[in-house]
Structure formats: structure tokens, C-alpha cells
Protein backbone atom coordinates (compact mmCIF):
# COMPACT_ATOMS: atom_id res chain seq x y z
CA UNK A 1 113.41 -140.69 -87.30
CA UNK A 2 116.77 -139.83 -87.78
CA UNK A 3 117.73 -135.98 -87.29
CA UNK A 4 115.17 -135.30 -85.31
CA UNK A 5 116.10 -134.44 -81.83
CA UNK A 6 114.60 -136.26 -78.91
CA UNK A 7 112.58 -132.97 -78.26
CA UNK A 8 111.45 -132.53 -81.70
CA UNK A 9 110.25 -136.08 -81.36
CA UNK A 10 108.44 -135.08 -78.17
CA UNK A 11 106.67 -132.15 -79.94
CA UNK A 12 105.79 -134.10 -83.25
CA UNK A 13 104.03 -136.80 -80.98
CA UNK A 14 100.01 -135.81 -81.09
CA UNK A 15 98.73 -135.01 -78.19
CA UNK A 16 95.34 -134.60 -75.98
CA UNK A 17 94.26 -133.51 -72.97
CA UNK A 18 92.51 -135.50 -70.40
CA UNK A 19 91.74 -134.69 -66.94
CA UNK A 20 92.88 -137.42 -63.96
CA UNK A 21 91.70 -136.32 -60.27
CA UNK A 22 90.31 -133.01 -61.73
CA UNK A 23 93.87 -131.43 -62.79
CA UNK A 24 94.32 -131.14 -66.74
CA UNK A 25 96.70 -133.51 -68.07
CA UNK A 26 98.51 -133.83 -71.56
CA UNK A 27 99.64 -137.04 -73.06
CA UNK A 28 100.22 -138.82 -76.04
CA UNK A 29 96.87 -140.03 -78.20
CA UNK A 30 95.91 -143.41 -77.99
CA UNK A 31 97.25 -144.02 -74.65
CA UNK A 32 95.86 -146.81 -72.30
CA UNK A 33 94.48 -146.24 -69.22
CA UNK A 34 97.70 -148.46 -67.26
CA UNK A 35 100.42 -145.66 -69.28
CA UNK A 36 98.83 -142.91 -68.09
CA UNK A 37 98.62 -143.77 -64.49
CA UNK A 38 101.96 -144.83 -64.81
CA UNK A 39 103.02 -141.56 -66.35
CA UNK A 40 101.46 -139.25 -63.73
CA UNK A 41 103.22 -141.63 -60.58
CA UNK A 42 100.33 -143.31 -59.00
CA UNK A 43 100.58 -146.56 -57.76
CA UNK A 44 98.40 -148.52 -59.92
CA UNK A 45 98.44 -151.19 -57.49
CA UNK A 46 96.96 -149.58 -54.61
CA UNK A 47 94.25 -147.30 -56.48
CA UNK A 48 90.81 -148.02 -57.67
CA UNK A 49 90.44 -146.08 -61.18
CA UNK A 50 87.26 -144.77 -62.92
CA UNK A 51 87.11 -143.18 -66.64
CA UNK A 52 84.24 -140.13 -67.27
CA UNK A 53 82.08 -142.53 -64.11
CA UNK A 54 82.95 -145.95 -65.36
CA UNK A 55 84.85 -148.57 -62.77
CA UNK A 56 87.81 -150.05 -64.65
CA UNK A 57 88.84 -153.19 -63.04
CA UNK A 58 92.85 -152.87 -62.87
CA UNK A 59 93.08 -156.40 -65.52
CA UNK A 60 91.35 -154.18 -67.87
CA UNK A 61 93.51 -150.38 -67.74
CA UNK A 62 95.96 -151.96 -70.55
CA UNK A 63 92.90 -152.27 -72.71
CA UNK A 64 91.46 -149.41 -71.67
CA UNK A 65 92.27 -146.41 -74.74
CA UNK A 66 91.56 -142.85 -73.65
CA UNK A 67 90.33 -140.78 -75.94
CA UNK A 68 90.56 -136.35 -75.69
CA UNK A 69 88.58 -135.05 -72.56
CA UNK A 70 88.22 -138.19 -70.79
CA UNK A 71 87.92 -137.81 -66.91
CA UNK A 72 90.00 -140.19 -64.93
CA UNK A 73 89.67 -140.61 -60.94
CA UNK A 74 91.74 -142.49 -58.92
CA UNK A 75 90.84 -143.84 -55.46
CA UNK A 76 92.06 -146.14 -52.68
CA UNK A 77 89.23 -148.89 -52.40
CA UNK A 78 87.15 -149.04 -49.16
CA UNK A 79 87.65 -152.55 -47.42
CA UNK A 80 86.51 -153.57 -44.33
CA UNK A 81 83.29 -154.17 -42.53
């Protein structure tokens, strides 16, 4: 979009809010799961992830589109015995 400066951009992008770990969030609609956890710095890798109660296995966060309100937890995963 040319004459638009990069924060103009920024503010014509729609946006919702969702909530991850119980702290309100805004991001851009239509974002995946995988973006999001990227965007707020949390090792995907070494969290466990859950949208409004729902396990979502981490081959599936890509797919995973959040829509306006969702509730996102991350975790670290018990192992052991």
C-alpha cells in the first residue's frame, strides 16, 4: 500500500482481542494459534497449549485460527512417573 506508513499499516490491520494465560492480548484477525504464541515470546516447543479448554496438539497450532475472545493457556507438560 504505497503511502501508507508502516504505522498506518499497523493501525489499518483489524484487530481482536484474545486472552493467553489470563492477560488480554491484541492481535491481528485470523491469526493461527503457532503466530500468536510466537508473537507473545513463548517457546512453542517446550509448552503444552489449550484454546477456551481444548488441548491443541503442537502439529495442529498452524491450523489452529483464533477467533475474538478466545482463551489460550500455555503449560509445560507433566512427564514422569
Amino acid at each position: 500500500m504505497a503511502g501508507y506508513s508502516h504505522q498506518q499499516l499497523l493501525k489499518r490491520v483489524s484487530q481482536m482481542l484474545v486472552s493467553v494465560n489470563g492477560n488480554p492480548i491484541k492481535c491481528a484477525e485470523h491469526l493461527c494459534l503457532d503466530a500468536l504464541i510466537a508473537q507473545c515470546g513463548i517457546d512453542g516447543d517446550r509448552c503444552a497449549t489449550a484454546v477456551n479448554g481444548c488441548f491443541v496438539a503442537r502439529n495442529q497450532r498452524r491450523l489452529r485460527e483464533l477467533q475474538p475472545g478466545d482463551q489460550i493457556m500455555t503449560f509445560e507438560p507433566i512427564t514422569g512417573g
